[in-house]
Each structure stands twice: as C-alpha cells, then as structure tokens.
C-alpha atoms as a PDB file:
ATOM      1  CA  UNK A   1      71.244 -63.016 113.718  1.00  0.00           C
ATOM      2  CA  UNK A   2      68.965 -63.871 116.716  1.00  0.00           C
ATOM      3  CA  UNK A   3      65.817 -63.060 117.025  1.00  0.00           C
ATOM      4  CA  UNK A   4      64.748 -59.723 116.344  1.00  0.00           C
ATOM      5  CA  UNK A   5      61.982 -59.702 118.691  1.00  0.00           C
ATOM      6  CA  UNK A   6      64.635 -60.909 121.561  1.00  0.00           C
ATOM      7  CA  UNK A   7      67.514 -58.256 120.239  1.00  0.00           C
ATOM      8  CA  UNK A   8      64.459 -55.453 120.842  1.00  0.00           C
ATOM      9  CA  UNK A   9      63.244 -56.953 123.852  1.00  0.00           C
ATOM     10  CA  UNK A  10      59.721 -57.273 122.944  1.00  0.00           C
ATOM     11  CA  UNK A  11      57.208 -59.868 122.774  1.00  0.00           C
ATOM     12  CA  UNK A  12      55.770 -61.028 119.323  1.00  0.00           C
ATOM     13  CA  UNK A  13      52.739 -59.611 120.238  1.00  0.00           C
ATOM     14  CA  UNK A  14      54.047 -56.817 120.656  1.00  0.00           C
ATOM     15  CA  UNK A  15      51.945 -53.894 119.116  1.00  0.00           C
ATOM     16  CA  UNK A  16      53.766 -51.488 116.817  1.00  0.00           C
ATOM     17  CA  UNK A  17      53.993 -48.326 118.815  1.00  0.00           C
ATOM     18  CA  UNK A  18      55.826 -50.698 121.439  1.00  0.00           C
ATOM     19  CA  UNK A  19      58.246 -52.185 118.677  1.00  0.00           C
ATOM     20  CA  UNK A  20      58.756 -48.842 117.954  1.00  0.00           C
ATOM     21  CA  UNK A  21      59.720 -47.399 121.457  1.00  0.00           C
ATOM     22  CA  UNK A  22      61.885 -50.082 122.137  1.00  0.00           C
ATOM     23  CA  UNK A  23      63.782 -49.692 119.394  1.00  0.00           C
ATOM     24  CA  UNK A  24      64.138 -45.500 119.960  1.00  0.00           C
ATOM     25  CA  UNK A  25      65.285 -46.740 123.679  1.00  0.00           C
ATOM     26  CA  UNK A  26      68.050 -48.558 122.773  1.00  0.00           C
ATOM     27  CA  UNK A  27      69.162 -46.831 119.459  1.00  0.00           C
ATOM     28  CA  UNK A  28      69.600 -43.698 122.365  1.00  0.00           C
ATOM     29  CA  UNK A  29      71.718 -45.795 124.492  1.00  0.00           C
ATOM     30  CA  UNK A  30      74.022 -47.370 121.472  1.00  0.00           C
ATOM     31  CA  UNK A  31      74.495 -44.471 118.893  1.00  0.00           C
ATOM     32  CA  UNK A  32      78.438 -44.961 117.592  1.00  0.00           C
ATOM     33  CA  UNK A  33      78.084 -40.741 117.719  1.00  0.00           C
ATOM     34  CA  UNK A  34      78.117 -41.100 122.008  1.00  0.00           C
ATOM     35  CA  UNK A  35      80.466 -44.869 121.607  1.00  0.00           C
ATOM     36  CA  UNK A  36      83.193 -43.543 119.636  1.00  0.00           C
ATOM     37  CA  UNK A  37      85.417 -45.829 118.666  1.00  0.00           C
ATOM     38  CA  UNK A  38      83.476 -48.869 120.605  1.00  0.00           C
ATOM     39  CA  UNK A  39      83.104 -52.025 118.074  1.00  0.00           C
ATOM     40  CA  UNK A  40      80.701 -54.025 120.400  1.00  0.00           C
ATOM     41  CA  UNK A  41      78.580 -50.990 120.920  1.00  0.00           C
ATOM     42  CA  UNK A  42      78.431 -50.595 117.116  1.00  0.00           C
ATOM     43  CA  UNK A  43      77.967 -54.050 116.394  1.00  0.00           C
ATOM     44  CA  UNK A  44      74.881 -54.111 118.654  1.00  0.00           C
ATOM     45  CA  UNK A  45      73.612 -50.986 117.333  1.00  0.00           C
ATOM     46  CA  UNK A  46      73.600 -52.693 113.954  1.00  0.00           C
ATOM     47  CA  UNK A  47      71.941 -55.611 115.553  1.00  0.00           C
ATOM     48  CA  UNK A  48      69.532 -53.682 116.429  1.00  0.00           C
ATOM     49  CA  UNK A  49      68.699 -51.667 113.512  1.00  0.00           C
ATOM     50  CA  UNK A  50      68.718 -54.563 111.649  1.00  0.00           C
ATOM     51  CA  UNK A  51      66.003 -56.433 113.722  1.00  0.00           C
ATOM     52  CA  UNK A  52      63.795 -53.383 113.945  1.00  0.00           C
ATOM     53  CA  UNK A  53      64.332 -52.526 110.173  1.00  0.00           C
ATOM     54  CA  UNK A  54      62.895 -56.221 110.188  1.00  0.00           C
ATOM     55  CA  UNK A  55      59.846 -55.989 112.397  1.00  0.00           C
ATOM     56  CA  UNK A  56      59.311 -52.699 112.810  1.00  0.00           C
ATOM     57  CA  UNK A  57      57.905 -52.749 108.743  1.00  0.00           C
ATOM     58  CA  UNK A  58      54.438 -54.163 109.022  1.00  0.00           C
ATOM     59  CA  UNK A  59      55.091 -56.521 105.835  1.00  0.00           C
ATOM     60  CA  UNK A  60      58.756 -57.741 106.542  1.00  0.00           C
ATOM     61  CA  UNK A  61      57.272 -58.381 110.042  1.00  0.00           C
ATOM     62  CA  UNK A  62      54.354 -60.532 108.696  1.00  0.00           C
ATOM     63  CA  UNK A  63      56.311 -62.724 106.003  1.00  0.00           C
ATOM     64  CA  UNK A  64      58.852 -62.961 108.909  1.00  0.00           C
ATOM     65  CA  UNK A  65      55.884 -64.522 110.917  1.00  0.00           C
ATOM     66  CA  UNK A  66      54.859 -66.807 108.627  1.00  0.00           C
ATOM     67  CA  UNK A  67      58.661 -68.103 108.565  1.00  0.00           C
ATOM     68  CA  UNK A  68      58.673 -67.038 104.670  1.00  0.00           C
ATOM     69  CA  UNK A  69      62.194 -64.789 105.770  1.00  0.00           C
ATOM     70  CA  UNK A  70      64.513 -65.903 108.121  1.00  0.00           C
ATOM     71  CA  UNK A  71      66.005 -63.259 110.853  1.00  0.00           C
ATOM     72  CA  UNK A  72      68.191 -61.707 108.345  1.00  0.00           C
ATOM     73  CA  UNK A  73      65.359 -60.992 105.861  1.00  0.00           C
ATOM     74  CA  UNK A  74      66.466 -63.878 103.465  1.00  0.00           C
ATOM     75  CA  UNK A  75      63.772 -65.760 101.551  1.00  0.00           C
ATOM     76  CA  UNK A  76      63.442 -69.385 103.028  1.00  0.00           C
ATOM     77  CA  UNK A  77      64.222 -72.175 100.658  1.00  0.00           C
ATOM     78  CA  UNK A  78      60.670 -73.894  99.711  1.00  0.00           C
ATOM     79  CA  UNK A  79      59.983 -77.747 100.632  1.00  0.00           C
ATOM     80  CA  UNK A  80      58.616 -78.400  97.774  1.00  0.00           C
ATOM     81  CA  UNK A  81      60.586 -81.513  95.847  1.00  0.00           C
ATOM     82  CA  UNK A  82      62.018 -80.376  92.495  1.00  0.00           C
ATOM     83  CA  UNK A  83      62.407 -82.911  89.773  1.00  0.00           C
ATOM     84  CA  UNK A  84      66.145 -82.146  88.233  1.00  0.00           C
ATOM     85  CA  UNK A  85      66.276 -83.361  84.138  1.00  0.00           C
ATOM     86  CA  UNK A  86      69.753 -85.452  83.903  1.00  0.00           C
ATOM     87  CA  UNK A  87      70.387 -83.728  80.619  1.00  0.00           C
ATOM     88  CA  UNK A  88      71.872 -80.200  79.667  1.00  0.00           C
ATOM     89  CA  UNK A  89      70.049 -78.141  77.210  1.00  0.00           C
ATOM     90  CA  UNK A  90      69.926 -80.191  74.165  1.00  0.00           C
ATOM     91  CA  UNK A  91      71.034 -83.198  75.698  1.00  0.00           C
ATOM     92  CA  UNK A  92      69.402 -86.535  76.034  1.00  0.00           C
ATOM     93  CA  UNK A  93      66.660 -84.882  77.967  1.00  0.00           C
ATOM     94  CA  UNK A  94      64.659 -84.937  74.690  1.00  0.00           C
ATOM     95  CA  UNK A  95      61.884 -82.277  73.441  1.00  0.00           C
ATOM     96  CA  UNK A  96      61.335 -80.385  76.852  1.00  0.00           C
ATOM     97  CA  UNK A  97      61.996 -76.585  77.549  1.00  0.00           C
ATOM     98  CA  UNK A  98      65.024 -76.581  79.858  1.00  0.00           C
ATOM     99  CA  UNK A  99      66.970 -73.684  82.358  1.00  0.00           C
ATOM    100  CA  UNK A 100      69.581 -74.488  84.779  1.00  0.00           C
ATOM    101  CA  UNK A 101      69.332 -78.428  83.870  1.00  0.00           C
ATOM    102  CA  UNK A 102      65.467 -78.324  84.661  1.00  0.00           C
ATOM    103  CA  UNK A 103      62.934 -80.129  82.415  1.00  0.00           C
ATOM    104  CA  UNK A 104      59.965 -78.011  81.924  1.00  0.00           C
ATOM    105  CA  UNK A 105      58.293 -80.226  79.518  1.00  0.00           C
ATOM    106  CA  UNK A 106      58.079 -83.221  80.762  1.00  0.00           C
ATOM    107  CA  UNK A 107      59.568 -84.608  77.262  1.00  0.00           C
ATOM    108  CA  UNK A 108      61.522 -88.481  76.988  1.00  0.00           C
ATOM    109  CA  UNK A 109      63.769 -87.647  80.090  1.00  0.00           C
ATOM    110  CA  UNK A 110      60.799 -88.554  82.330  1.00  0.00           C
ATOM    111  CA  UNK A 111      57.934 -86.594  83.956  1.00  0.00           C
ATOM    112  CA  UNK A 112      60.113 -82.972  84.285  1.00  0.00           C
ATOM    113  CA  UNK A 113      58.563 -79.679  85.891  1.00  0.00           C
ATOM    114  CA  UNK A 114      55.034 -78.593  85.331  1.00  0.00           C
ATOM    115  CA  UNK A 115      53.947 -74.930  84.523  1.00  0.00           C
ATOM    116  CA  UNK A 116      53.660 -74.424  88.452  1.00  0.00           C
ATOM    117  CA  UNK A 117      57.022 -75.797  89.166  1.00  0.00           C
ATOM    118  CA  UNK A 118      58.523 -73.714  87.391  1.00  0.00           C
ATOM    119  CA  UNK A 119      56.938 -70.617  88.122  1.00  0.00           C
ATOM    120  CA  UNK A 120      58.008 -70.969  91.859  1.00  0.00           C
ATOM    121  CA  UNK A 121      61.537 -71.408  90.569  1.00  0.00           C
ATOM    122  CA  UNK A 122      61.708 -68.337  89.063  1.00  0.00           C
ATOM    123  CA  UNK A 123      60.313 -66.339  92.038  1.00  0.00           C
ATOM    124  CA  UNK A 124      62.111 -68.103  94.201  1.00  0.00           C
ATOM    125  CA  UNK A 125      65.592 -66.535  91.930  1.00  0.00           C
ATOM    126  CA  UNK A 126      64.245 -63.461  91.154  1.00  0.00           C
ATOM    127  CA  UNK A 127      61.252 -62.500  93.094  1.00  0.00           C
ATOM    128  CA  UNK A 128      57.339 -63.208  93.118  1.00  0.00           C
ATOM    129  CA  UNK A 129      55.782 -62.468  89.778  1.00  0.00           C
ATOM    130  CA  UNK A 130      59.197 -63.240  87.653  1.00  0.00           C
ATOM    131  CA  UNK A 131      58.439 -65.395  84.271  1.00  0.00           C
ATOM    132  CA  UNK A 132      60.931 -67.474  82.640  1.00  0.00           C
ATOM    133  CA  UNK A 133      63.395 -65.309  80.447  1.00  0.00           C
ATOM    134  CA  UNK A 134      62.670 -62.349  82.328  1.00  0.00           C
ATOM    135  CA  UNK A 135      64.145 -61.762  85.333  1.00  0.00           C
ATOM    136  CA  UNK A 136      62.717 -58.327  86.531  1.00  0.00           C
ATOM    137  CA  UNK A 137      65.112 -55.370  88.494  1.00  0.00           C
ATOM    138  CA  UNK A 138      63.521 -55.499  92.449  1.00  0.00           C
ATOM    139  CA  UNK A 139      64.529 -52.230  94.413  1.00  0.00           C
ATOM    140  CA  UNK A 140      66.824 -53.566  97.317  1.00  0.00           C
ATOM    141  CA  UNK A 141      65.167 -53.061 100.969  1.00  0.00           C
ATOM    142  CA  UNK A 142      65.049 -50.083 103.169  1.00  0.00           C
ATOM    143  CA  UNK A 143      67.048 -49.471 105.948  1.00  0.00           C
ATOM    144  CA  UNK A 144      65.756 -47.668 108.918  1.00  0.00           C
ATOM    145  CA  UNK A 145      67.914 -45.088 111.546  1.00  0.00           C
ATOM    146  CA  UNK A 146      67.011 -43.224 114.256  1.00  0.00           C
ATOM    147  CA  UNK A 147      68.883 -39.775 114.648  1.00  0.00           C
ATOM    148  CA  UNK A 148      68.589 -37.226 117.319  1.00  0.00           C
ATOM    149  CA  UNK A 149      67.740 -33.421 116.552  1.00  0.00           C
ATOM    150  CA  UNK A 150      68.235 -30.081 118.477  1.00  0.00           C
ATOM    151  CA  UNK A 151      65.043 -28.272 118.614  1.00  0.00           C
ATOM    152  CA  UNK A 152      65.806 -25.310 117.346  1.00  0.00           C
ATOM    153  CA  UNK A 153      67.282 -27.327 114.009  1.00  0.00           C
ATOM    154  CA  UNK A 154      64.074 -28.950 113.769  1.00  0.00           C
ATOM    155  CA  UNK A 155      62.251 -26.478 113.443  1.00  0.00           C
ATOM    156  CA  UNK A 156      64.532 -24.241 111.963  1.00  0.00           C
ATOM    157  CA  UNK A 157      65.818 -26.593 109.684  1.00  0.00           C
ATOM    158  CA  UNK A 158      69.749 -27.532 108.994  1.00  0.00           C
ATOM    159  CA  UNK A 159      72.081 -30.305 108.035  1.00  0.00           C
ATOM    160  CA  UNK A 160      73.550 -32.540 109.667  1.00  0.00           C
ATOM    161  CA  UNK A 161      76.186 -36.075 109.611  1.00  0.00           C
ATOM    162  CA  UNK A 162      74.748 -39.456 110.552  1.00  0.00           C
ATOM    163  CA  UNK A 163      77.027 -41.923 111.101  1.00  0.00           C
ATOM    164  CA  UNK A 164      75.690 -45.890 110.071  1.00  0.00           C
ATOM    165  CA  UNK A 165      76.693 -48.392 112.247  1.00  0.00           C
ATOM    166  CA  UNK A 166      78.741 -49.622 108.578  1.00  0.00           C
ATOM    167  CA  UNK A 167      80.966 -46.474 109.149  1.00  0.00           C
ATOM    168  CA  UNK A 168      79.330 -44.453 106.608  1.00  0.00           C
ATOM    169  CA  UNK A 169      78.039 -41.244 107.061  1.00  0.00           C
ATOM    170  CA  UNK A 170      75.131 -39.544 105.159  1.00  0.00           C
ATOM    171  CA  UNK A 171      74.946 -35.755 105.237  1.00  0.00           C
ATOM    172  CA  UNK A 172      70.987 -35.408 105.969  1.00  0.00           C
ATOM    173  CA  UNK A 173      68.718 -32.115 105.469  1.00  0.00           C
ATOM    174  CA  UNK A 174      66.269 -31.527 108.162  1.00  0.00           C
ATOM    175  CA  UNK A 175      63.455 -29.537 106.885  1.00  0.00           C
ATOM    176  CA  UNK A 176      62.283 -26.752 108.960  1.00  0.00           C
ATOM    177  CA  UNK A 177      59.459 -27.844 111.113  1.00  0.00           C
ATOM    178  CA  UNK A 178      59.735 -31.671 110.960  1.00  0.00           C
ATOM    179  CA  UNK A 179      57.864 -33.074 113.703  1.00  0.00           C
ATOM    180  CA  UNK A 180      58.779 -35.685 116.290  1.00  0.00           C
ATOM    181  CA  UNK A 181      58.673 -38.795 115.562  1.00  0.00           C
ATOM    182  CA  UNK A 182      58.921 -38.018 111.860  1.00  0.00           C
ATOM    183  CA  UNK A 183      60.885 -39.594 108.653  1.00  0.00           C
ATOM    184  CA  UNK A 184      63.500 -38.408 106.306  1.00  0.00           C
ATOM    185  CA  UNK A 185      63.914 -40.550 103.509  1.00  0.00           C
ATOM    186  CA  UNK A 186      66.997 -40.365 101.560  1.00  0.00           C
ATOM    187  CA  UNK A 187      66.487 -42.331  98.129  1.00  0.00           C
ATOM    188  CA  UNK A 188      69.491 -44.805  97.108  1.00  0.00           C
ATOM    189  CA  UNK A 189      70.732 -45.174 100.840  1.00  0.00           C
ATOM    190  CA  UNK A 190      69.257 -48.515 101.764  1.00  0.00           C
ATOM    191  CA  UNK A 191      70.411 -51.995 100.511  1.00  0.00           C
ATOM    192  CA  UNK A 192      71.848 -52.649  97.095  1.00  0.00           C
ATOM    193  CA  UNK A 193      69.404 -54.510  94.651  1.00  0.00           C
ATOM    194  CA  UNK A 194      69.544 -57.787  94.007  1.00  0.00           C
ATOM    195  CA  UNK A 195      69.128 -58.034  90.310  1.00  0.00           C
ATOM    196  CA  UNK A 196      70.168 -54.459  89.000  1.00  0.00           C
ATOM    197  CA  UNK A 197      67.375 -52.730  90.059  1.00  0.00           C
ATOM    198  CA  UNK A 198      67.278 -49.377  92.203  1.00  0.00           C
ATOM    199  CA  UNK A 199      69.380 -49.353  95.718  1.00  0.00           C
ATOM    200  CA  UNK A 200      66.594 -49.160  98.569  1.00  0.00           C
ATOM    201  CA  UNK A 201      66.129 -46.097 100.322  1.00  0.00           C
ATOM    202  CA  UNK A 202      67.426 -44.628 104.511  1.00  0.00           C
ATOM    203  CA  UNK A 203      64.707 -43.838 106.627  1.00  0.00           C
ATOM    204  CA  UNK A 204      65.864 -41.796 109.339  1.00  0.00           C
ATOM    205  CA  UNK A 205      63.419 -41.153 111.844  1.00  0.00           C
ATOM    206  CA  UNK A 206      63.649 -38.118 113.961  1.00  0.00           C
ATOM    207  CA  UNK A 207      63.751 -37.815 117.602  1.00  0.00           C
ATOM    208  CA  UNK A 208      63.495 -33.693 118.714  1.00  0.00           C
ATOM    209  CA  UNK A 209      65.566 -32.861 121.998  1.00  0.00           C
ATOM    210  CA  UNK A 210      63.707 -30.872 124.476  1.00  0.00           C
ATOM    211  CA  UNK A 211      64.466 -27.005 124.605  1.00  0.00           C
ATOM    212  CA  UNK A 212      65.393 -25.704 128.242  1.00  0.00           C
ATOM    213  CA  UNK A 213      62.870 -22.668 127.029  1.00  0.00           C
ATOM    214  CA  UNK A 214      60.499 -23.359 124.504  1.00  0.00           C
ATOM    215  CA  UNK A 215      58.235 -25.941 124.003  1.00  0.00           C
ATOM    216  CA  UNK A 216      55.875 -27.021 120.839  1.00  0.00           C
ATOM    217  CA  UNK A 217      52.162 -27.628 120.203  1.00  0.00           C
ATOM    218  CA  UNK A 218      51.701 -28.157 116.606  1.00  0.00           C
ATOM    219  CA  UNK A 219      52.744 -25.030 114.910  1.00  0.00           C
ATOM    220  CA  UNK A 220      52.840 -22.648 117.496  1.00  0.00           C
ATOM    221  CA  UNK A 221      55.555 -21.933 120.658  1.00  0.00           C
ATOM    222  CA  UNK A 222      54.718 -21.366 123.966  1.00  0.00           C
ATOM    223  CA  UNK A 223      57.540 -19.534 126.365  1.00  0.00           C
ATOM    224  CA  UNK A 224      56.922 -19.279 129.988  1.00  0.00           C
ATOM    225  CA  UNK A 225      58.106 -15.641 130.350  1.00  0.00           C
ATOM    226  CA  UNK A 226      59.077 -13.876 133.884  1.00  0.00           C
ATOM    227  CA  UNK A 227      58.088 -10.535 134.543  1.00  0.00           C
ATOM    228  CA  UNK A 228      58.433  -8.453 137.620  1.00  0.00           C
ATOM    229  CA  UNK A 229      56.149  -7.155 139.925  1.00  0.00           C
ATOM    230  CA  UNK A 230      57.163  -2.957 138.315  1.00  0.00           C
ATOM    231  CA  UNK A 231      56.572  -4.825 134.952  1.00  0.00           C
ATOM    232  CA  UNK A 232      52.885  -6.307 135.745  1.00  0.00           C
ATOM    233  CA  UNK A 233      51.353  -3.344 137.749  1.00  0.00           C
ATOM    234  CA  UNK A 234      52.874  -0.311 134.877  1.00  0.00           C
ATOM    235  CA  UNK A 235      53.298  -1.992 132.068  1.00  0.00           C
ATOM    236  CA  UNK A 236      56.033  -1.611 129.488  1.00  0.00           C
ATOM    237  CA  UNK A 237      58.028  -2.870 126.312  1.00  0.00           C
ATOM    238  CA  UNK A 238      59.895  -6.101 127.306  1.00  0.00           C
ATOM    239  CA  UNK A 239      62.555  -8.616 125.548  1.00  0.00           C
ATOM    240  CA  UNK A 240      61.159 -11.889 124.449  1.00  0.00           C
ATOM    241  CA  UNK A 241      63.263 -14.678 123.150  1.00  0.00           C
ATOM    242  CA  UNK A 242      62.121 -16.106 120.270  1.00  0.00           C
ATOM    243  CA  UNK A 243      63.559 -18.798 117.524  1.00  0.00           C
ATOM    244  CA  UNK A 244      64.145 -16.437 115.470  1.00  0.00           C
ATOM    245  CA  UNK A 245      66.182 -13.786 118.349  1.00  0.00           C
ATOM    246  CA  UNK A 246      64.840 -11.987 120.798  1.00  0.00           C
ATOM    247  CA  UNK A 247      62.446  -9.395 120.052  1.00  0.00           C
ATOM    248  CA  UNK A 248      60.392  -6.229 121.638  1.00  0.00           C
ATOM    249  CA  UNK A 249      56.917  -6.778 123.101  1.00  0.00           C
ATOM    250  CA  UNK A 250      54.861  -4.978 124.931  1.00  0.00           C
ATOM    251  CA  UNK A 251      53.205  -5.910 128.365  1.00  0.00           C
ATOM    252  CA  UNK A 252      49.877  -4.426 129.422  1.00  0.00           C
ATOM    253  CA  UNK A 253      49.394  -2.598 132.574  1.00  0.00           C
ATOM    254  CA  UNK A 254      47.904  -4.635 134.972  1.00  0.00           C
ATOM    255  CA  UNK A 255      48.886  -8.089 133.756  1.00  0.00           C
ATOM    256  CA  UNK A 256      48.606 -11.177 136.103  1.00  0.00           C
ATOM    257  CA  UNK A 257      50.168 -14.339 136.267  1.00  0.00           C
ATOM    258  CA  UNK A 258      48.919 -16.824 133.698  1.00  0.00           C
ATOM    259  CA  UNK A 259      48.024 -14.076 131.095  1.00  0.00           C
ATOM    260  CA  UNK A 260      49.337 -15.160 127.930  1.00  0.00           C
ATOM    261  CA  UNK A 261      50.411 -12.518 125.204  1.00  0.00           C
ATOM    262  CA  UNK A 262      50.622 -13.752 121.141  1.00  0.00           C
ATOM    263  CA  UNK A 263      53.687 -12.998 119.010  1.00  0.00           C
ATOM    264  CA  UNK A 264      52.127 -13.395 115.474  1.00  0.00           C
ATOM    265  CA  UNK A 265      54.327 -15.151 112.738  1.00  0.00           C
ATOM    266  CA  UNK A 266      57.099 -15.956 114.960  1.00  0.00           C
ATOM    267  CA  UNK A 267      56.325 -19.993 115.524  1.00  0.00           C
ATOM    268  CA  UNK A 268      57.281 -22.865 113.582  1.00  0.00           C
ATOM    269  CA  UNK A 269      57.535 -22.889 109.655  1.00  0.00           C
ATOM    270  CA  UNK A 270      55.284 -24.599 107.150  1.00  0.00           C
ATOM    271  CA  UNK A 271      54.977 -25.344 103.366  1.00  0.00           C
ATOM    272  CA  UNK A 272      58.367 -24.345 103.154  1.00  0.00           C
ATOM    273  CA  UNK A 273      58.218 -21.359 105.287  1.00  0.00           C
ATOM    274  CA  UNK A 274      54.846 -19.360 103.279  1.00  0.00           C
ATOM    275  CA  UNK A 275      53.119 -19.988 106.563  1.00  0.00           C
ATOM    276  CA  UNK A 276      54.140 -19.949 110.628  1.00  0.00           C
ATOM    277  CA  UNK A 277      52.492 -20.780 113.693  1.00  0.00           C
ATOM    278  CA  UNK A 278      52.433 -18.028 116.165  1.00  0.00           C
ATOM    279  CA  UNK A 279      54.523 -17.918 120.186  1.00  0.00           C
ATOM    280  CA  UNK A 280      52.115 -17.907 122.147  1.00  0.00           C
ATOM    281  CA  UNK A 281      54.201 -15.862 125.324  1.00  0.00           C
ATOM    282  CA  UNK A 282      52.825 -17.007 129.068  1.00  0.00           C
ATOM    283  CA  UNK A 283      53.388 -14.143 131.529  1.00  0.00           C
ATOM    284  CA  UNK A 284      54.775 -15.357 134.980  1.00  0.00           C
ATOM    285  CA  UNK A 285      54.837 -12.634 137.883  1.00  0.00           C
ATOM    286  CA  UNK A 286      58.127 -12.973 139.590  1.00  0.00           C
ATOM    287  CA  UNK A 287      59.505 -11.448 142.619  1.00  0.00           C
ATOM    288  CA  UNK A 288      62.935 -10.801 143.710  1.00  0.00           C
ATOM    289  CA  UNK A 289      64.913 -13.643 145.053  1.00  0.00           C
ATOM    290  CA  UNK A 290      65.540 -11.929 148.712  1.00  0.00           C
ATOM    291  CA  UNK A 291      62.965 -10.100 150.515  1.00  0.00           C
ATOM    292  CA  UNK A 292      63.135  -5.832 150.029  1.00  0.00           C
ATOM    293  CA  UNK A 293      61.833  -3.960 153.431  1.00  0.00           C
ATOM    294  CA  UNK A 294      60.730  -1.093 151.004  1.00  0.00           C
ATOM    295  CA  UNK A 295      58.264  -3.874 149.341  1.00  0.00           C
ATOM    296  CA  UNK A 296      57.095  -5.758 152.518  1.00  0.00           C
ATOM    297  CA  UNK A 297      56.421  -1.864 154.047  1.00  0.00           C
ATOM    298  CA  UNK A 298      54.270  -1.441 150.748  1.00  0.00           C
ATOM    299  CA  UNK A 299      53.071  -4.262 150.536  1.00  0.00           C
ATOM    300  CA  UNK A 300      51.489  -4.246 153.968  1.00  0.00           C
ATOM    301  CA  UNK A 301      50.128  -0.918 153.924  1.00  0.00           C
ATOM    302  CA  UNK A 302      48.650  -0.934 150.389  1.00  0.00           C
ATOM    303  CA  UNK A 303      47.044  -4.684 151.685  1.00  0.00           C
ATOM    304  CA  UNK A 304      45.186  -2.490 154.396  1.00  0.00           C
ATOM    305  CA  UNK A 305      44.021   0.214 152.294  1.00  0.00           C
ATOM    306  CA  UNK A 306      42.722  -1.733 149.589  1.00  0.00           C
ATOM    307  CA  UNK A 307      41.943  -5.192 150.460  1.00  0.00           C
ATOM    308  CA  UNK A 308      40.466  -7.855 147.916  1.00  0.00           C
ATOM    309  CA  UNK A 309      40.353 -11.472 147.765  1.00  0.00           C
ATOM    310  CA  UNK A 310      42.316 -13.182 144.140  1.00  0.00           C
ATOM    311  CA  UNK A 311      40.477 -15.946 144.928  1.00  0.00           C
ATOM    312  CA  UNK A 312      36.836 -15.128 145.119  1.00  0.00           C
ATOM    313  CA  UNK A 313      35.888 -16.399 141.577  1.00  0.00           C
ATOM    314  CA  UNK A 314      37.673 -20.213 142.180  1.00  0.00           C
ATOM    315  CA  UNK A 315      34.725 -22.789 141.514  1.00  0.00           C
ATOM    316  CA  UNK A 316      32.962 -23.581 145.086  1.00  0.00           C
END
C-alpha cells in the first residue's frame, strides 16, 4: 500500500481533526453503496479505509512514525543480528535451552542468545510482553467505516446494511439520538487475531444528513414554522410537524416574527428514551405569495390610523 498520508491527502503533520475530515471527504465520494458494481471505486475505498484505520488511531499512527509498522500495519523485522545454534533440540548444540534451532544458553555450540535476545524473539512472533512457552491470544485490530445516516433515523433510531469494501455487509443498530460525528462499535467485526485471540472490533462512525426542516442543538429541535398574517394578529391552534408526526399547538394572539413557542418532550431521545429534549418551534410571519387589494386597502388605512415605528427599540 502507499502511503497513507498520500492516499488521504494530508500532510504528516497533519492534526487529527484534519486526518479525520479528509478521510469523511473521500469515504462520501467512494462509498460502493453510490459505485455499485465499480471495482476501482471499491478498491480505493478500501485504500482508503485502510490508511485512515492506520493514521487516523493515535497509536497505530505513532508506531507507524517511528517506522515500527510498515503501511499495511505489519510489524517491521528488527536489525538486530541473531545468532542461529547449528544444532536441533538435543543435537550437538550441547547444554543450552533451544526453540526454533536458537541457542538460548550459550552452551558448547558457541556464544548462543542471551536473556534479551530472546525476549525480542518472542515479541517479535507473538507480540510485546510474550515469554518463552507462552505465546499469549492478542485481539486482532480494529477496522474503522464511515456510514451515512438520515436524520430522522438518528435520532429516532433504526437499522440499517453497511456494505465493506470486502463485500460484506453488517446489519448495524443506530441508537436513537446518536450524535454526529459519533461511533458504533460492533465487537468481532474487525480483523481476525493473530494467535487465537478475540477478532477486533468495526467502528463505524456516523455522519447525520441534514433535514430539509429540522435542525439539532444538542437535545432539543428547532423548526422554523410559517404562520400567516390571520394566524399572528388572532391567534389560534396550528399543525406543527414534529419527529414524532405532526401535532396541535397553539399560537398566541399577537405573535411576531422571531417569537419562538416550546413543544415539551417532543426533541431528541436520551438514556434510552427516559428523557427528551424539547422543539423549540420559531414563528415566521408569512404573507401570501401575490399581492390581495383587500390587504393593501387595509393595510394602508389601518397604517394611518394607528401608526408606530417596529423599529424604535433597535440599539442606536
């Protein structure tokens, strides 16, 4: 694989919100779900994962730094010169613990491996803090996705099928209210072990779709709502869409642009649905889309009779 810092198109400096957005940018543009059927596009999309699953985890990214992994993750080989005993276990190599044809002694075969030596064998085969005789299980590696979400499922919550750039797909829950930006981690999805330990895990991280209506700050949803002119000066029950369905509020008499009503209980979900936010409902005088005489007539007489000035109270 090349490297990940070119596939992502980001400097090693990079910081890693910018690793990050680089990565969202391009898993966008080469999801298989919107390249059906395209093998370069899904090749690249696993070239990409791959490089951010890489260097977008702040540990993988430093060992990868310090050259101890190569661009595929893979533990480099050490420099270090090994001294290989000529004989098998109980051959001619004489008194000295042996594995593999190594000397770990240093019996009548010659000078052999030293305590040290032989230490960085083992974690070289089976991972940092292995001992001779005991090769440990290591939990293979995570793998890291990106997957887009409707807003309404996100905050909602449902389940959907993501498709791996392998051909798999993984049928993922999305709790109700994940944020954006979030991570689902499904356990036993990532990379086999390499010494029968637990599979790593998938961490999917969410990317919420804008709504054409409603829009999100922290718990709570705020609508822009249109009202007309009848509506603001007598007041009345209304129809508000909500996540949930639309439901019946009331409007005060009077009400101006800008005043903003508060639907209690109806915004996103929390601790599993025991609490919501509220919708916070943002009244916006509208009037018709061609002019009415009736209206202008009203309009212009009423201005005479009772004139005042909305702006009186702006800051001078």
């Amino acid at each position: 694989m090349r490297d990940p810092y070119d596939i992502l198109g980001v400097s090693k400096s990079a910081k890693a919100d910018e690793i990050k957005k680089a990565y969202r940018k391009l898993a966008k543009q080469l999801h298989p779900d919107t390249h059906p059927g395209d093998k370069k596009v899904a090749d690249r999309f696993k070239e990409v994962t791959a490089a951010y699953d890489l260097v977008g985890d702040a540990e993988k990214r430093a060992r990868f730094d310090r050259g101890e992994v190569d661009a595929q993750g893979n533990e480099r080989p050490t420099h270090r010169r090994q001294h290989a005993h000529a004989g098998g276990p109980g051959g001619a190599g004489g008194a000295g613990d042996s594995f593999f044809g190594f000397n770990f002694g240093g019996g009548r075969g010659g000078p052999g491996m030293n305590e040290e030596d032989a230490e960085d064998i083992f974690a070289q085969m089976f991972g940092r803090g292995a001992r001779r005789g005991s090769a440990q299980p290591t939990k293979g590696g995570d793998r890291r996705y990106s997957m887009r979400v409707a807003f309404l499922d996100a905050v909602r919550g449902a389940k959907r099928r993501l498709t791996l750039p392998d051909g798999r797909a993984l049928d993922v829950t999305i709790p109700a209210g994940i944020g954006d930006g979030q991570t689902i981690r499904l356990r036993g999805q990532g990379e086999a072990s390499p010494i029968a330990g637990q599979a790593g895990d998938a961490l999917i991280e969410v990317e919420i779709e804008p709504h054409g209506l409603f829009t999100r700050k922290g718990d709570d949803i705020h609508i822009d709502l249109p009202i007309t002119l009848a509506e603001a000066v007598l007041g009345g029950k209304i129809e508000v869409p909500t996540i949930d369905g639309p439901v019946s509020m009331g409007v005060p008499k009077g009400s101006n642009s800008g005043g903003t009503l508060r639907l209690k209980g109806k915004g996103v979900p929390r601790d599993r649905g025991r609490v919501r936010g509220d919708q916070l409902v943002h009244l916006v005088v509208t009037l018709p889309d061609s002019t009415d005489p009736d209206l202008e007539r009203f309009a212009t007489e009423w201005g005479k009779k009772r004139p005042y000035d909305p702006r009186a109270k702006l800051p001078r």
